[in-house]
PDB file of N, CA and C in Angstrom:
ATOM      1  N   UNK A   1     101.540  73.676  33.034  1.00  0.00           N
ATOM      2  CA  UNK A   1     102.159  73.272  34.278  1.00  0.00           C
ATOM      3  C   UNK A   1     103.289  72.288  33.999  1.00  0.00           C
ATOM      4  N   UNK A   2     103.811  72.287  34.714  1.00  0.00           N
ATOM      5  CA  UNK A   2     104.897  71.172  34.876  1.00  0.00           C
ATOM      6  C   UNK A   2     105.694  70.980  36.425  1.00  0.00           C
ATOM      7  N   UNK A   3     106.626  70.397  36.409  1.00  0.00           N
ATOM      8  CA  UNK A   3     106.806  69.153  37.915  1.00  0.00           C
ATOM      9  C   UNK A   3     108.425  69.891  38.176  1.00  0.00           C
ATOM     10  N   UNK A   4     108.324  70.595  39.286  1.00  0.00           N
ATOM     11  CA  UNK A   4     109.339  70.240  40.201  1.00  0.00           C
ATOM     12  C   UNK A   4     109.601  69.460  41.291  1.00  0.00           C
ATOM     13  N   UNK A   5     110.933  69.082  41.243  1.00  0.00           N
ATOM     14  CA  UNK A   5     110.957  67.852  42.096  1.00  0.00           C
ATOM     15  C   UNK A   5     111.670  68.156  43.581  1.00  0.00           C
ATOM     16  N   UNK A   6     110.652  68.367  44.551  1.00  0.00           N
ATOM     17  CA  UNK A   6     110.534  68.574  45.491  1.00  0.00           C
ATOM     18  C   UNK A   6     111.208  67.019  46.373  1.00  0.00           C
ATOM     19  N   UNK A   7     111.918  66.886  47.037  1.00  0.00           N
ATOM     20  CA  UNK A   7     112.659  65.779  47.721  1.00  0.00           C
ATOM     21  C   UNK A   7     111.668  65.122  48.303  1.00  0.00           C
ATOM     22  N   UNK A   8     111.415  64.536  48.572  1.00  0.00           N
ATOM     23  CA  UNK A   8     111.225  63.158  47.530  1.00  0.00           C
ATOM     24  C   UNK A   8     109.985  63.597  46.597  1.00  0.00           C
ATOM     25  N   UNK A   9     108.854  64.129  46.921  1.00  0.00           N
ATOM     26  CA  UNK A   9     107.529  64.473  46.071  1.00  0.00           C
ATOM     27  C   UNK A   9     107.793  65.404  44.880  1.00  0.00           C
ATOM     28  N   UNK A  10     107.123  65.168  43.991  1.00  0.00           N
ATOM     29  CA  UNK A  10     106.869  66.141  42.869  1.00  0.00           C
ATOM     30  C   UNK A  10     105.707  66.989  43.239  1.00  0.00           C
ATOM     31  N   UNK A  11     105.399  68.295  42.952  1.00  0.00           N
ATOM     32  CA  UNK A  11     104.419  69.354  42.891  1.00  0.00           C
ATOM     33  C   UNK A  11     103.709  69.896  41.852  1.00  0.00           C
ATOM     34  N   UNK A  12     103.020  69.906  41.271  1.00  0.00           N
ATOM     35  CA  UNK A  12     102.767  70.975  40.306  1.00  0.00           C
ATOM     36  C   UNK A  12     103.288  72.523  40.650  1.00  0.00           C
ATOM     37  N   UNK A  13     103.897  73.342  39.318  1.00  0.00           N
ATOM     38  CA  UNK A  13     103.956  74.355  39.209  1.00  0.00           C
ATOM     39  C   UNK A  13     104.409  74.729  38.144  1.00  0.00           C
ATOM     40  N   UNK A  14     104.576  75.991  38.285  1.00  0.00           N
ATOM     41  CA  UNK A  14     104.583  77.144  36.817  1.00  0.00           C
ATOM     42  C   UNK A  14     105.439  77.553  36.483  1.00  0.00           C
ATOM     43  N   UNK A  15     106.852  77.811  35.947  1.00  0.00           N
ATOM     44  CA  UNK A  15     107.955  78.206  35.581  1.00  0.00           C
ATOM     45  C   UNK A  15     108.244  79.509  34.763  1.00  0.00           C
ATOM     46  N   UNK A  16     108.929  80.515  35.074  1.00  0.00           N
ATOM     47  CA  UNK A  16     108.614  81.499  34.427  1.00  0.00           C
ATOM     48  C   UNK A  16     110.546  81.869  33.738  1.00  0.00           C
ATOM     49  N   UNK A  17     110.654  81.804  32.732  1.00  0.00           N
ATOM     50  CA  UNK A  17     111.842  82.049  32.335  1.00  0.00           C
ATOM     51  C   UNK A  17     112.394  82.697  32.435  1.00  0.00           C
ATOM     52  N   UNK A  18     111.719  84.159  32.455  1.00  0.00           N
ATOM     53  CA  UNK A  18     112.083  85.813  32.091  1.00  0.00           C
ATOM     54  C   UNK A  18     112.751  85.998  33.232  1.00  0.00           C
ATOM     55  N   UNK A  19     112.101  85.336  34.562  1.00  0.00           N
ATOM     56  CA  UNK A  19     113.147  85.782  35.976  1.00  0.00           C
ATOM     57  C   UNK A  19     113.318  84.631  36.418  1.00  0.00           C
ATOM     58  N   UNK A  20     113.392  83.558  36.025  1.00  0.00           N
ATOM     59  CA  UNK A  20     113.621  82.454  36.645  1.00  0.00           C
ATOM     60  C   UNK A  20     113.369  82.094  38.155  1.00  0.00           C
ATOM     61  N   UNK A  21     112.073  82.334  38.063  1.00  0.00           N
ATOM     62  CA  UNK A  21     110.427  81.692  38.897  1.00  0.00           C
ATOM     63  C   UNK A  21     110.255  80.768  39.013  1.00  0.00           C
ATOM     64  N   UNK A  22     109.593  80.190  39.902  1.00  0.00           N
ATOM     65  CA  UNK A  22     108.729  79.059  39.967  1.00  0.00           C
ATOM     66  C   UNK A  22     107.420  79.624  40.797  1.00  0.00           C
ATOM     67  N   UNK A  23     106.402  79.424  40.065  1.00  0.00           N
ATOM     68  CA  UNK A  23     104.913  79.996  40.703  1.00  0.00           C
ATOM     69  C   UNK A  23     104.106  78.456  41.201  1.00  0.00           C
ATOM     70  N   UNK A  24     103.958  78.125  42.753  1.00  0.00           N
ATOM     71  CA  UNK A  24     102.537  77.373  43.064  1.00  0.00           C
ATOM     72  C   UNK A  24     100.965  78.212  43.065  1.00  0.00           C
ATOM     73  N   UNK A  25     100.271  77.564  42.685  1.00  0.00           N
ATOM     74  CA  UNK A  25      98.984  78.211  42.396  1.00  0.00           C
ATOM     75  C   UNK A  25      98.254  77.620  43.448  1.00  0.00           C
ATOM     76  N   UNK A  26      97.155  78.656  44.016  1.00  0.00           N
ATOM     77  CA  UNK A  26      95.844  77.619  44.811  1.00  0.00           C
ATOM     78  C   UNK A  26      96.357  77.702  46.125  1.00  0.00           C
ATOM     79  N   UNK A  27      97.511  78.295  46.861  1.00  0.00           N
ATOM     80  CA  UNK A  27      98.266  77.564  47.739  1.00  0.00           C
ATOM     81  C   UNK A  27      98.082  78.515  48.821  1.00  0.00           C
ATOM     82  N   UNK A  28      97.110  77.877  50.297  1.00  0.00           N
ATOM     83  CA  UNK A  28      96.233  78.598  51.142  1.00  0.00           C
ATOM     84  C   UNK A  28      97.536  79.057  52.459  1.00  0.00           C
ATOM     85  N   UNK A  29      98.109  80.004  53.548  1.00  0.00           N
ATOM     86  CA  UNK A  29      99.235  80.032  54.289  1.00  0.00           C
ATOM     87  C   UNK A  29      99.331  78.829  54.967  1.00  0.00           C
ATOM     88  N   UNK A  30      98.793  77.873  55.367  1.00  0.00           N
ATOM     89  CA  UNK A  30      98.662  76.974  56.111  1.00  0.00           C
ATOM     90  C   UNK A  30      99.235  75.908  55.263  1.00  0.00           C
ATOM     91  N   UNK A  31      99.323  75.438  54.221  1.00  0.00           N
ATOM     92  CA  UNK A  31      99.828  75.164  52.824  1.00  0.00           C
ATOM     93  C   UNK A  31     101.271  75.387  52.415  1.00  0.00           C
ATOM     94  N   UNK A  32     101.028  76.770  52.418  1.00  0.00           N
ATOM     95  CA  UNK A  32     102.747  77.788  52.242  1.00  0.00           C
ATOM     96  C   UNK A  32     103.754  77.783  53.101  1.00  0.00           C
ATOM     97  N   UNK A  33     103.200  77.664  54.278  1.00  0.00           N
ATOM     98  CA  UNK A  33     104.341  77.758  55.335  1.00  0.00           C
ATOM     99  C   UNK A  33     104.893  76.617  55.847  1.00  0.00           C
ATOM    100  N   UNK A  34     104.603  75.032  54.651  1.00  0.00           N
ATOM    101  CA  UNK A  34     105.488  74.237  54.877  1.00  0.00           C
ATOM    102  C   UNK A  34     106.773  74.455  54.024  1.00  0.00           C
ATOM    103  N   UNK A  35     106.537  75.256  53.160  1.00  0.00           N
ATOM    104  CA  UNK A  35     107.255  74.967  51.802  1.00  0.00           C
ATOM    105  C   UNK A  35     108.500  76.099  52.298  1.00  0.00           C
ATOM    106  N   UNK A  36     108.732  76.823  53.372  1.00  0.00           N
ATOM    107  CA  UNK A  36     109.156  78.480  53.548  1.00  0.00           C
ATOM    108  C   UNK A  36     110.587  77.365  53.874  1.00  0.00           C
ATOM    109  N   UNK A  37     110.886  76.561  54.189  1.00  0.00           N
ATOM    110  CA  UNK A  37     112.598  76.147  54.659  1.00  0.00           C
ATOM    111  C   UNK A  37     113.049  74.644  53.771  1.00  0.00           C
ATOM    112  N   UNK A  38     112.461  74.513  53.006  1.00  0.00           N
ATOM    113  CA  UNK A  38     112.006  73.430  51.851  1.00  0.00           C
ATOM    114  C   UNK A  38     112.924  74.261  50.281  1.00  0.00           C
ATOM    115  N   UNK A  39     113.339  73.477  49.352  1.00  0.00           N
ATOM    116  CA  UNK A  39     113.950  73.346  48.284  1.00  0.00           C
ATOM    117  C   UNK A  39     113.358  72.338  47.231  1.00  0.00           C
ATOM    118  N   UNK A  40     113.222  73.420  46.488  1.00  0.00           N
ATOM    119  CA  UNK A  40     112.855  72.752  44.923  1.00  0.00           C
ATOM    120  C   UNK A  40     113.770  72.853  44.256  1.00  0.00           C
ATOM    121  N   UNK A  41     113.840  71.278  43.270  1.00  0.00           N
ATOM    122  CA  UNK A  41     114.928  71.228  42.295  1.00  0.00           C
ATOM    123  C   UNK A  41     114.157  71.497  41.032  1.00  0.00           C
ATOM    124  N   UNK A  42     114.566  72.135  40.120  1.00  0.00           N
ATOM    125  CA  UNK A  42     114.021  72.132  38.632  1.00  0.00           C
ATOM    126  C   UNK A  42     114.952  72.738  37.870  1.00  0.00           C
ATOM    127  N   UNK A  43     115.213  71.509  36.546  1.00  0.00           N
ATOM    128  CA  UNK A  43     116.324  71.714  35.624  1.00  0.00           C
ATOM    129  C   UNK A  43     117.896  72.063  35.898  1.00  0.00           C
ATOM    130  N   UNK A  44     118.218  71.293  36.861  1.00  0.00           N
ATOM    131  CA  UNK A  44     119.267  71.168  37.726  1.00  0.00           C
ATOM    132  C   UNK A  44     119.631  72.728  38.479  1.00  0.00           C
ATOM    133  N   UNK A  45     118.765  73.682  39.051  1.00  0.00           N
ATOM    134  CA  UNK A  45     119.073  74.517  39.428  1.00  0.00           C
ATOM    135  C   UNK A  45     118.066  73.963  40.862  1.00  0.00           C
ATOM    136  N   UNK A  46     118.436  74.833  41.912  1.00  0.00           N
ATOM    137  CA  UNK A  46     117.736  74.321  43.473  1.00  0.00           C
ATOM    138  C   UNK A  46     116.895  76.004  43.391  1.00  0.00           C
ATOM    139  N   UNK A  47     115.660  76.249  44.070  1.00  0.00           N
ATOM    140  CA  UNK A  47     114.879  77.146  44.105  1.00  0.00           C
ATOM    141  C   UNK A  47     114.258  77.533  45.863  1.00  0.00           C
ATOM    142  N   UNK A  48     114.440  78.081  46.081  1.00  0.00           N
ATOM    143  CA  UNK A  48     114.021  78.811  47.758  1.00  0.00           C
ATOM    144  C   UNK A  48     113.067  79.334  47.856  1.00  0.00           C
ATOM    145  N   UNK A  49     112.188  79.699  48.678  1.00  0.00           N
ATOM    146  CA  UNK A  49     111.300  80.416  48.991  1.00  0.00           C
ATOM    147  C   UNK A  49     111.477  82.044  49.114  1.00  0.00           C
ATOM    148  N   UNK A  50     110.086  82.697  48.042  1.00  0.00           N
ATOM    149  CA  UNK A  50     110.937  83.754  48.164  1.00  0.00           C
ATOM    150  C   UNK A  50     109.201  84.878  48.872  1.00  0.00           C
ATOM    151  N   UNK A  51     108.188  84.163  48.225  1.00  0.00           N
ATOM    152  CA  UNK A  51     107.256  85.182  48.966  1.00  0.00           C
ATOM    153  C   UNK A  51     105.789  84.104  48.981  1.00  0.00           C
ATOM    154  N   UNK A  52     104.633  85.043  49.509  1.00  0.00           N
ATOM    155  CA  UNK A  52     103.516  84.168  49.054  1.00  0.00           C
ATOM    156  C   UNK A  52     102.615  85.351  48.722  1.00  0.00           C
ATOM    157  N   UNK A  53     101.957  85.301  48.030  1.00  0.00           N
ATOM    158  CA  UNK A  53      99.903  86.749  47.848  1.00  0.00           C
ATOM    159  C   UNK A  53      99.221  85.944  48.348  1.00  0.00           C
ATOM    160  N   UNK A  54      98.838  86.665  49.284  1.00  0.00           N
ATOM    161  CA  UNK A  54      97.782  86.033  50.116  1.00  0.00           C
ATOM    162  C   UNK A  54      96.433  86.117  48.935  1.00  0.00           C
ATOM    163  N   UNK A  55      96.358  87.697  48.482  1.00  0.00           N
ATOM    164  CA  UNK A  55      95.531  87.892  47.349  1.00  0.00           C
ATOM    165  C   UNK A  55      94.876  86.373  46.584  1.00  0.00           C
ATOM    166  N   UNK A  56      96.106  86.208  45.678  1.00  0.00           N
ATOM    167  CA  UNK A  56      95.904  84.920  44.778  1.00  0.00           C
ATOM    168  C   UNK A  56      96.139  84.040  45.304  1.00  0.00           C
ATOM    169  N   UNK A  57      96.620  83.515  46.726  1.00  0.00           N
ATOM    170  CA  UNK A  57      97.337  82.342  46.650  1.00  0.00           C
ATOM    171  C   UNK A  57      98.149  81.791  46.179  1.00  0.00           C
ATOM    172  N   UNK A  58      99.227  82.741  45.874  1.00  0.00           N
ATOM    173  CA  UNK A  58     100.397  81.718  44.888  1.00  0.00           C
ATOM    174  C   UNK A  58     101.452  81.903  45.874  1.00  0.00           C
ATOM    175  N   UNK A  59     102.695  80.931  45.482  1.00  0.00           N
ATOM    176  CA  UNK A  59     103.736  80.902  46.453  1.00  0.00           C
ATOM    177  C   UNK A  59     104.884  80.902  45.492  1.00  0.00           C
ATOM    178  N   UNK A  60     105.661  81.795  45.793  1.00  0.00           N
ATOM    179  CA  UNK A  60     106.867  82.053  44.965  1.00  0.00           C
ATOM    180  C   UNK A  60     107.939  81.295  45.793  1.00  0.00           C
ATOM    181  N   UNK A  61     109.189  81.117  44.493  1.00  0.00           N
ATOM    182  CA  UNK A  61     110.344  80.367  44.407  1.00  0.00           C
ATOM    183  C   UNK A  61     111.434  80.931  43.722  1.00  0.00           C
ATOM    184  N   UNK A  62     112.485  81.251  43.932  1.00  0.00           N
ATOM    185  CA  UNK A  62     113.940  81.958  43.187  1.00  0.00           C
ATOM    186  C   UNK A  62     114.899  81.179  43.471  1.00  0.00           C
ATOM    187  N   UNK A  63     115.521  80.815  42.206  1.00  0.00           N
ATOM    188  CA  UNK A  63     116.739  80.693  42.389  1.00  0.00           C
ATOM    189  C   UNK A  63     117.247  80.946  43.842  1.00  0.00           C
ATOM    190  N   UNK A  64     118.149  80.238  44.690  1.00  0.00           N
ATOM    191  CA  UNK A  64     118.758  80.476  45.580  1.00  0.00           C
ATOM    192  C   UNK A  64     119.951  79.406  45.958  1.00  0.00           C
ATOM    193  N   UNK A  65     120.419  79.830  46.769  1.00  0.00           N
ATOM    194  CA  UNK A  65     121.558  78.843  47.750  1.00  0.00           C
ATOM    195  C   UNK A  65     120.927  77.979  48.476  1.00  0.00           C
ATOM    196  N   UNK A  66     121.144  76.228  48.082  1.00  0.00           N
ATOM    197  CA  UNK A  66     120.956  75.632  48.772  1.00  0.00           C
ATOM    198  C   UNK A  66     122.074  74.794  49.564  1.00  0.00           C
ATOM    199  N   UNK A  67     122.417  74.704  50.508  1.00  0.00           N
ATOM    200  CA  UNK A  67     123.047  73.991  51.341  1.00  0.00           C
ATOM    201  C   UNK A  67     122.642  72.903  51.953  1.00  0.00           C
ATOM    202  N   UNK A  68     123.076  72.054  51.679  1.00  0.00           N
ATOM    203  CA  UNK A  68     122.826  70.607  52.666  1.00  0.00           C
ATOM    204  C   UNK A  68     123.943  70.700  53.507  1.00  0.00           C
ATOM    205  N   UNK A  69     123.195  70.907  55.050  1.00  0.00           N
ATOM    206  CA  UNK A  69     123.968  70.446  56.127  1.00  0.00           C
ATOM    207  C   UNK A  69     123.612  69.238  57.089  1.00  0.00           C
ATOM    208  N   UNK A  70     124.632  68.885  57.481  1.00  0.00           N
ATOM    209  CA  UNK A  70     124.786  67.413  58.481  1.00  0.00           C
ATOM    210  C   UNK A  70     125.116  67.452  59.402  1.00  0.00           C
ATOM    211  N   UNK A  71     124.641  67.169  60.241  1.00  0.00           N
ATOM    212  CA  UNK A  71     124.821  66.809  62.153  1.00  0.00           C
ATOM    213  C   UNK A  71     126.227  66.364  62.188  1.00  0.00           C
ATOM    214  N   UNK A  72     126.824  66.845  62.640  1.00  0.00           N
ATOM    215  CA  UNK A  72     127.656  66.436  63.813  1.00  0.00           C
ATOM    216  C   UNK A  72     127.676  65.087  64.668  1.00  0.00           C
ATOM    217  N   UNK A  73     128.508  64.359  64.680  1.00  0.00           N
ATOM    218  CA  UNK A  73     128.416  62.904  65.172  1.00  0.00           C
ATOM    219  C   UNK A  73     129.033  62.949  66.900  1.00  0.00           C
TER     220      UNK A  73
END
């Protein structure tokens, strides 16, 4: 395992090189469906939500576009 750094919290998870993954383990929908509009940073790349198995409980992460947007004043 090792730590992505989730704004402000760190998480445990699993990193997979071959497709450049990030796997949470254990992780029940009630659990998952905070993480679905949420961004993980790991190794200066940002990671999105990309599925969950209900099966195993794991919650997938890909590479993606992250955007930080700001309100309007």
């Amino acid at each position: 395992m090792v730590n992505a750094k989730l704004r402000p919290d760190l998480v445990p998870v699993e990193y997979f090189a071959e497709n450049d993954t990030i796997r949470m383990r254990g992780i029940d929908y009630t659990n998952c469906k905070e993480f679905f509009k949420m961004v993980l940073e790991f190794n200066g790349k940002t990671y999105t939500f990309s599925g969950w198995n209900s099966d195993t409980g794991n919650c997938y992460f890909k590479v993606g576009a992250a955007v930080v947007a700001r309100r309007r004043r």
